[in-house]
Protein backbone atom coordinates (compact mmCIF):
# COMPACT_ATOMS: atom_id res chain seq x y z
CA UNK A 1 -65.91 103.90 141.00
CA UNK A 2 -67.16 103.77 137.78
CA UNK A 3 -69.83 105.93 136.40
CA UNK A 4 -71.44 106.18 132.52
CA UNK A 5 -73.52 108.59 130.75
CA UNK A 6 -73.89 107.10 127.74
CA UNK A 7 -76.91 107.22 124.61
CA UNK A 8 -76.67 103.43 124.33
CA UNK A 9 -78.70 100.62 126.09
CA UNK A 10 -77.00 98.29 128.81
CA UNK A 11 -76.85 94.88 129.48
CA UNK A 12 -77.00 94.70 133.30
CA UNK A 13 -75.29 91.27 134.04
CA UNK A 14 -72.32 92.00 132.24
CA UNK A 15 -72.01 95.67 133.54
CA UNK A 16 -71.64 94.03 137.44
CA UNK A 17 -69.77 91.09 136.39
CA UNK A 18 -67.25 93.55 134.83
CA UNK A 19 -66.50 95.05 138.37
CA UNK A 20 -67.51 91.93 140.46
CA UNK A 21 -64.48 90.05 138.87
CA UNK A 22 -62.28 92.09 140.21
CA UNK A 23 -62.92 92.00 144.23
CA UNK A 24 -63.02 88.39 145.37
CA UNK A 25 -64.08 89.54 148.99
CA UNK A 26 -67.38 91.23 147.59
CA UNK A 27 -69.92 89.41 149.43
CA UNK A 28 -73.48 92.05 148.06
CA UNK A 29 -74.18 93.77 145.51
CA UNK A 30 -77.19 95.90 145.67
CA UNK A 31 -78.67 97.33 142.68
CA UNK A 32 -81.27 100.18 141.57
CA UNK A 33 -82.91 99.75 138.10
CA UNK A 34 -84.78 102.77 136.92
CA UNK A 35 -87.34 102.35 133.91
CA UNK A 36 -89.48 104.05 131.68
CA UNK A 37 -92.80 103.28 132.93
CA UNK A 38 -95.96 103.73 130.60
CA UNK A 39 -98.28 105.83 132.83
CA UNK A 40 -97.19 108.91 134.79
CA UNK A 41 -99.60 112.11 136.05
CA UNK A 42 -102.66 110.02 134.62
CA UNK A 43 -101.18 109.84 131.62
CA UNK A 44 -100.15 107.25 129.13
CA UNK A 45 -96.16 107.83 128.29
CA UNK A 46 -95.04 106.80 125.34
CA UNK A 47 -91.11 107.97 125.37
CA UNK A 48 -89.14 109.89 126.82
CA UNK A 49 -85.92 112.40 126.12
CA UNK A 50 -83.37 112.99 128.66
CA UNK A 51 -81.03 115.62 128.76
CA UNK A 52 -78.03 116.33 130.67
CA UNK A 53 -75.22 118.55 131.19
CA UNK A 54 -72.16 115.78 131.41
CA UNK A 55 -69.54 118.44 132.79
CA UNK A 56 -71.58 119.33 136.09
CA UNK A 57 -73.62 115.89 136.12
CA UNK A 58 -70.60 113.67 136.47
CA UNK A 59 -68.24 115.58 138.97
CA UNK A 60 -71.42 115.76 140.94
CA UNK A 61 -71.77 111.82 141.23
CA UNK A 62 -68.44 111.72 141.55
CA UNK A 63 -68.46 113.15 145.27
CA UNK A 64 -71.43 111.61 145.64
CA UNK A 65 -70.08 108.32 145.22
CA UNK A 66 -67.09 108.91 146.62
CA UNK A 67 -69.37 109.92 150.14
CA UNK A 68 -71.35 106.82 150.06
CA UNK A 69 -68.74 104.82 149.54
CA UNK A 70 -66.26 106.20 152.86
CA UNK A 71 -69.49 106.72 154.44
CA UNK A 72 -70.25 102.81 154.20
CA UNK A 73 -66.62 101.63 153.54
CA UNK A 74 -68.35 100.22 149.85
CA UNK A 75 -65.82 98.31 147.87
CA UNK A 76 -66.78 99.87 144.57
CA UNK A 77 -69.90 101.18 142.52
CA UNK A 78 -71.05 102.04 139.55
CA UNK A 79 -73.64 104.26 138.20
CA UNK A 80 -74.81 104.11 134.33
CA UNK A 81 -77.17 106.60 132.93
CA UNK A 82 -78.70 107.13 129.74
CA UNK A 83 -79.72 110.22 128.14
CA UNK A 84 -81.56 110.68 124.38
CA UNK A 85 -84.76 108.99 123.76
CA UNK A 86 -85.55 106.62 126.06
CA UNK A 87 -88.99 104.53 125.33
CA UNK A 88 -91.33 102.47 127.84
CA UNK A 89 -89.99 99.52 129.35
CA UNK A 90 -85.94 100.35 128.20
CA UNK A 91 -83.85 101.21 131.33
CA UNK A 92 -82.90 104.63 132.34
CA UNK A 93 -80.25 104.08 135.00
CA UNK A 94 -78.37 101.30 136.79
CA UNK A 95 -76.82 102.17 139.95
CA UNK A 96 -74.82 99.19 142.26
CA UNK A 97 -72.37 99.27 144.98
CA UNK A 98 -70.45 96.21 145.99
CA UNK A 99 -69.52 95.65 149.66
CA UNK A 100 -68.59 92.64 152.00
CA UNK A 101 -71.87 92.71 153.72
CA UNK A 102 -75.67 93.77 152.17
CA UNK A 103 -76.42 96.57 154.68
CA UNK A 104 -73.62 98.78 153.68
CA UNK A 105 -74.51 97.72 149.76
CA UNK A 106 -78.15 98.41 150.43
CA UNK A 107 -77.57 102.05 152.32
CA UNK A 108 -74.81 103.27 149.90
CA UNK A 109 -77.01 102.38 146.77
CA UNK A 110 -80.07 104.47 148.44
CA UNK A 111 -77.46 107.10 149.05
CA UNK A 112 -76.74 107.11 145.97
CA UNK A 113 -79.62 106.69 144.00
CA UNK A 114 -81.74 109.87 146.51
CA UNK A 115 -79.17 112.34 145.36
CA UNK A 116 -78.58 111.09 141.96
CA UNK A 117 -82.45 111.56 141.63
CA UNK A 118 -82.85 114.75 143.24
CA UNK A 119 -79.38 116.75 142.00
CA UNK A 120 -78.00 115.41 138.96
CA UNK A 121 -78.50 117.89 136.11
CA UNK A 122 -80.70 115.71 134.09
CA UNK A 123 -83.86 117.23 132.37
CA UNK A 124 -86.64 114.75 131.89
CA UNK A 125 -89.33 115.61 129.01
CA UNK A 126 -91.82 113.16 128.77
CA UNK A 127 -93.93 112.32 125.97
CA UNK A 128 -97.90 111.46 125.64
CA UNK A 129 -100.07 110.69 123.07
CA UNK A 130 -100.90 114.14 122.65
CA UNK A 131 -97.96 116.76 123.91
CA UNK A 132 -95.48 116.45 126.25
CA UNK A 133 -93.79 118.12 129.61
CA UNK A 134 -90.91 118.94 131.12
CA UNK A 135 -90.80 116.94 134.93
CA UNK A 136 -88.77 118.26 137.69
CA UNK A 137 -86.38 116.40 139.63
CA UNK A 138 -87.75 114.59 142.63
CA UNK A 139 -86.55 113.45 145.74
């Protein structure tokens, strides 16, 4: 299990090769991209800023990970978020789990991803041409 929170942009390719090399018997990978999208509420983003607390954010995917992946008997997984200033089009977060067959890959990354996106402490202010606002976290 391997899991970033990092400023830094990612290059996704590399980031599952990395952990692909290692398991010869990984048959799937399933993979959730998350990017800043340019319209939100009506409104035309231009950036945002993520904040996070790293000391409760990443024991928290920590056992969440770790329950997808007995849960679905995953070989590994990896989760990479950003925090900072994040503009439209860059990628937020990059979460994969490996696994002999695609169903377990494809449940565990869900999993994943659903509580990653509704309990990770990560504060998302968005930006707009004119002002900005704090989002909540969303299931």
């Amino acid at each position: 299990m391997m899991i970033k929170i990092q400023k830094k942009d990612f290059n996704i390719e590399k980031e599952i090769n990395n952990i692909k090399s290692k398991y010869p018997e990984v048959g799937a990978i399933s993979t959730f991209i998350g990017y800043v999208r340019n319209i939100n509420n009506q409104k035309k983003v231009t950036s945002i800023n993520l904040e996070v607390y790293k000391k409760m954010a990443i024991p928290l995917l920590e056992d969440i990970t770790t329950k997808a992946i007995k849960k679905w008997n995953v070989i590994d997984s990896l989760i990479i978020h950003r925090y900072g200033k994040i503009l439209v089009n860059q990628k937020i977060v990059l979460v994969a789990t490996f696994s002999m067959h695609r169903d377990t890959s494809f449940k565990a990354c869900n999993y994943i991803m659903n509580h990653l996106k509704k309990d990770a402490p990560f504060w998302k202010k968005e930006f707009y041409n004119e002002g900005y606002k704090w989002l909540k976290n969303s299931k």
